[in-house]
N, C-alpha and C. Protein backbone atom coordinates (compact mmCIF):
# COMPACT_ATOMS: atom_id res chain seq x y z
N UNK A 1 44.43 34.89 -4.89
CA UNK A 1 45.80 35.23 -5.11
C UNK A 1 46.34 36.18 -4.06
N UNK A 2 45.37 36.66 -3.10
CA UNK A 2 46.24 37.82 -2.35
C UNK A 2 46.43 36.92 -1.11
N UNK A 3 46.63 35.75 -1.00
CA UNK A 3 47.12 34.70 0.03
C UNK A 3 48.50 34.39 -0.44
N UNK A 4 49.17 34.05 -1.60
CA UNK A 4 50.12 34.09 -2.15
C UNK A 4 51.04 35.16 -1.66
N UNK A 5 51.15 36.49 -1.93
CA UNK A 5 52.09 37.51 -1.66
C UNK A 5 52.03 37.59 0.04
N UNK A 6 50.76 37.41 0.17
CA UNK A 6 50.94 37.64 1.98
C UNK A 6 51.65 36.35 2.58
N UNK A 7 51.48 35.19 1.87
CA UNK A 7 52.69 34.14 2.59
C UNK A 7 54.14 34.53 2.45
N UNK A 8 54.13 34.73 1.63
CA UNK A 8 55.53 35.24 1.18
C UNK A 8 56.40 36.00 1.74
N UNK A 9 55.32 37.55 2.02
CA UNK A 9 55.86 38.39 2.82
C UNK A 9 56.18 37.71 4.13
N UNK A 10 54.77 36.86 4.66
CA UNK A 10 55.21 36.25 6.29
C UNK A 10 56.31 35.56 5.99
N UNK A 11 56.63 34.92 5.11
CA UNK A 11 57.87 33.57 5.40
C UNK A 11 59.03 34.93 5.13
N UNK A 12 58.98 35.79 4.40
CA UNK A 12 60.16 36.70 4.13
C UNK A 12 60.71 37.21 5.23
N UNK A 13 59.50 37.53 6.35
CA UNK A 13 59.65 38.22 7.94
C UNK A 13 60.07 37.07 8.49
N UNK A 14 59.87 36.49 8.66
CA UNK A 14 59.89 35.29 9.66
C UNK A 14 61.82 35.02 9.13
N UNK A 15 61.80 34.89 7.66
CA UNK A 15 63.04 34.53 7.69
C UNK A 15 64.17 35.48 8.03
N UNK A 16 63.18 36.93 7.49
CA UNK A 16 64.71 38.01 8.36
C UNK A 16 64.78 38.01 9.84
N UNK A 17 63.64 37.49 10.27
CA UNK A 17 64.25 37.88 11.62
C UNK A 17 64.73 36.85 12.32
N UNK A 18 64.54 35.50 11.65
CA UNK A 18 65.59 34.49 11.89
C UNK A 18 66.98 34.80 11.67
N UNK A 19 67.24 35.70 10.68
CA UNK A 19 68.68 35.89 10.26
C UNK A 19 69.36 36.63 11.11
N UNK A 20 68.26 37.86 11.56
CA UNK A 20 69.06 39.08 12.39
C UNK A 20 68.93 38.05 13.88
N UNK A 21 68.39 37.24 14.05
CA UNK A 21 68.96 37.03 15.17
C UNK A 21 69.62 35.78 15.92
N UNK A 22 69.74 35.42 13.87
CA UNK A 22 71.38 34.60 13.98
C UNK A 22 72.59 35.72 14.05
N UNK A 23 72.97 36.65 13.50
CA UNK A 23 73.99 37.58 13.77
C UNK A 23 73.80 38.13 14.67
N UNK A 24 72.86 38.41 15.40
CA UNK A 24 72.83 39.10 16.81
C UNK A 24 73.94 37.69 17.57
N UNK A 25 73.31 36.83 17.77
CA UNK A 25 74.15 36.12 18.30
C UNK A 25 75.68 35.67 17.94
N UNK A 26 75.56 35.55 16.55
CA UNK A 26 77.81 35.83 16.37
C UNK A 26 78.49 36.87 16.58
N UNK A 27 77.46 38.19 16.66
CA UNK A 27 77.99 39.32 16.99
C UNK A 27 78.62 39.20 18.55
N UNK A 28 77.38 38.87 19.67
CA UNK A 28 77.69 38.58 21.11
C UNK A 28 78.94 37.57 21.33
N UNK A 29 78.48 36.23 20.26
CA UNK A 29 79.64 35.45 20.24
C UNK A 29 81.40 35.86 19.81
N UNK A 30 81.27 36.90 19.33
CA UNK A 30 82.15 37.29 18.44
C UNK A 30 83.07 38.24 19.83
N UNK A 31 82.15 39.06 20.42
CA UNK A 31 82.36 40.10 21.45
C UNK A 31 82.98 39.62 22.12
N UNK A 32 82.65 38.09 23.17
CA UNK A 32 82.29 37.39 24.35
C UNK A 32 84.22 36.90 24.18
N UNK A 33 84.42 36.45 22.38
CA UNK A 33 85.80 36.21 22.34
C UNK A 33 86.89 36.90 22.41
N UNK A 34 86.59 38.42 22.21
CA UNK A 34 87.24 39.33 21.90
C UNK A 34 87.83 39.32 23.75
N UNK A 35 86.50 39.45 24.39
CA UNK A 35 87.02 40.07 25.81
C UNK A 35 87.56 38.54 26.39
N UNK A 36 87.77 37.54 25.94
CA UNK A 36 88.25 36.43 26.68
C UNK A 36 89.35 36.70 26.35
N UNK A 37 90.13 36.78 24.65
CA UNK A 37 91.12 36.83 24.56
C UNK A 37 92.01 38.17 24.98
N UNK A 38 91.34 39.05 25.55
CA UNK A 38 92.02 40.65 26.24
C UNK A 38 91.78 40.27 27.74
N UNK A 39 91.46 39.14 27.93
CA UNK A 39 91.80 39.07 29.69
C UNK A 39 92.78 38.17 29.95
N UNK A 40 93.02 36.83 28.50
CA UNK A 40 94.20 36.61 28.40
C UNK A 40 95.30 36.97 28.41
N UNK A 41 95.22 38.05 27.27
CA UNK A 41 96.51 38.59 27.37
C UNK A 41 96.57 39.52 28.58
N UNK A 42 96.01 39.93 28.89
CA UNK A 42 96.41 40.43 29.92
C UNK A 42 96.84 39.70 31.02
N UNK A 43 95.99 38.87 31.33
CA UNK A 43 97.13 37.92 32.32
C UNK A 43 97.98 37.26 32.17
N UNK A 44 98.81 37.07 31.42
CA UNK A 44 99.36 36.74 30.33
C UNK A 44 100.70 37.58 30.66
N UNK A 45 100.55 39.35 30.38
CA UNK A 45 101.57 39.99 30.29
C UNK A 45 101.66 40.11 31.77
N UNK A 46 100.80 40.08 32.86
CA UNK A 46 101.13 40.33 34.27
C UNK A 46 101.73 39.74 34.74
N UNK A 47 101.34 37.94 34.50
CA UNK A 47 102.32 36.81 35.17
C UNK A 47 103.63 37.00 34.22
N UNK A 48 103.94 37.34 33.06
CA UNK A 48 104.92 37.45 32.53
C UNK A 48 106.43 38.58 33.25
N UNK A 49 105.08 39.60 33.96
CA UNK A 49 106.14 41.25 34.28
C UNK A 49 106.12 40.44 35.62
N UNK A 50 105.68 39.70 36.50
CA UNK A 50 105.71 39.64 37.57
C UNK A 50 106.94 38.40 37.90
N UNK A 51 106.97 37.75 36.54
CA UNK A 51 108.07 36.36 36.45
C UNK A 51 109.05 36.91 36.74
N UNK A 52 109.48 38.10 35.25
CA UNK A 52 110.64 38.48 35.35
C UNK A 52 111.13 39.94 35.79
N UNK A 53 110.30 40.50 36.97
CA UNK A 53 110.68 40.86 38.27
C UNK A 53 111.15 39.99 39.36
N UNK A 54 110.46 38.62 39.48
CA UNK A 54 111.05 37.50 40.34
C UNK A 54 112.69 36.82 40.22
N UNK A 55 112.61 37.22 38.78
CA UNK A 55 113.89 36.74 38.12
C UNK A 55 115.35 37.49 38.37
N UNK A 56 114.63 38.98 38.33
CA UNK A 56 115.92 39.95 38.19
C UNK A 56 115.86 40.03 39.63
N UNK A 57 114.77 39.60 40.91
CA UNK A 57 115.34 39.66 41.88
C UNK A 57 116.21 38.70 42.76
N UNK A 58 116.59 37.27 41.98
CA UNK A 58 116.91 36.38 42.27
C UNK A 58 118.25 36.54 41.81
N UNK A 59 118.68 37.36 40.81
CA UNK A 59 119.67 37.41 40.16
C UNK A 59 120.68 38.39 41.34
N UNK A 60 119.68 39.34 41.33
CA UNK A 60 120.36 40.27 42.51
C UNK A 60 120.95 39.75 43.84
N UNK A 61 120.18 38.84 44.37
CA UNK A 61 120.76 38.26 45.30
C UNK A 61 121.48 37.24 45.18
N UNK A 62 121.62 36.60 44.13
CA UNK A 62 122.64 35.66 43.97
C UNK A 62 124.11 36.57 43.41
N UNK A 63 123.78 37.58 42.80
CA UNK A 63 125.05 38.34 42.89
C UNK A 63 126.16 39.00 44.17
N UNK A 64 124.47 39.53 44.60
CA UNK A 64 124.88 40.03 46.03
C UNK A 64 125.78 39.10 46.92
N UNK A 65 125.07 38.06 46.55
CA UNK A 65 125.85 36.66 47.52
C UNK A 65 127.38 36.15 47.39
N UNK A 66 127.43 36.29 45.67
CA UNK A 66 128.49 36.04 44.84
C UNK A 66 129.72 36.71 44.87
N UNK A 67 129.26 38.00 45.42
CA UNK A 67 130.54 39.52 45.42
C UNK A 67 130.83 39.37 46.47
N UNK A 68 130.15 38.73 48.09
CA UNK A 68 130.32 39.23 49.24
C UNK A 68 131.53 37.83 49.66
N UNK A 69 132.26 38.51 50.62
CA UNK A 69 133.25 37.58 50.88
C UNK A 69 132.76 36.18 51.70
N UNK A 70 133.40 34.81 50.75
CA UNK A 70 132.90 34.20 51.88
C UNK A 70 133.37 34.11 53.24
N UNK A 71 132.59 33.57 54.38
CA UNK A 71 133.15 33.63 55.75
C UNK A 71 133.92 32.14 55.19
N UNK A 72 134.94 31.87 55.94
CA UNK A 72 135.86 30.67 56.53
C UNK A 72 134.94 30.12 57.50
N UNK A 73 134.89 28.85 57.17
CA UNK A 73 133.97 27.48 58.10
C UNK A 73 134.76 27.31 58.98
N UNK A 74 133.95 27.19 60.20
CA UNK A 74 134.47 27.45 61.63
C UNK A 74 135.37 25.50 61.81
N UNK A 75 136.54 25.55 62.05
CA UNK A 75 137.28 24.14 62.02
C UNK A 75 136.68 23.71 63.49
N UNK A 76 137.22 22.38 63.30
CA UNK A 76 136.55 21.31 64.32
C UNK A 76 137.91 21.44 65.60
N UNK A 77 137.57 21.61 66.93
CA UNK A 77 138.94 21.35 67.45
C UNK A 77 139.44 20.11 66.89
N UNK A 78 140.80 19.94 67.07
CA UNK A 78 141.27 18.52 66.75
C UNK A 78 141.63 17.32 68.46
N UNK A 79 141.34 16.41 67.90
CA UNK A 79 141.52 16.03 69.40
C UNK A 79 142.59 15.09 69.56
N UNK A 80 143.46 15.56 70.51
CA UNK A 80 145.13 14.57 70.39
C UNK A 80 144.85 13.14 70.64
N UNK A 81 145.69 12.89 70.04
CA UNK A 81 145.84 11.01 70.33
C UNK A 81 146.25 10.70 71.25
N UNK A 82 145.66 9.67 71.81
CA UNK A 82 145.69 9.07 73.16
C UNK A 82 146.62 7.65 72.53
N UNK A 83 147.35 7.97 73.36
CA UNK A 83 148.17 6.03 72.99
C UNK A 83 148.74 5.47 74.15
């Protein structure tokens, strides 16, 4: 009978440390997502601040463009009729 409790105990070990190092690994897995989704967002908010800096500078110069007087298009000489 003292083969009995000692299997037991082994399959008991064997099975915790199957367990701890199933959660070791969702833990890493768990981590691995955390920092994917914080490099997302972060690039994310950069291409976002960097859009609409592109934006407000496009705006500026189309204003700039908009306020400034236009020049008058240079006319064609005209050329007299020959008859």
């Amino acid at each position: 009978m003292n083969k009995a409790p000692s299997r037991i105990s082994a399959a008991r070990r064997n099975a915790e440390t199957i367990l701890s190092q199933s959660r070791q690994r969702q833990q890493s897995f768990k981590a691995d997502q955390e920092r994917e989704r914080d490099a997302m967002m972060e690039k994310t908010t950069r291409l976002r601040e960097l859009r609409l800096a592109k934006e407000a500078e496009e705006k500026a110069v189309a204003d700039a463009e908009a306020s400034a007087p236009a020049a008058p298009k240079p006319r064609k000489p005209r050329r007299s009729k020959q008859t």
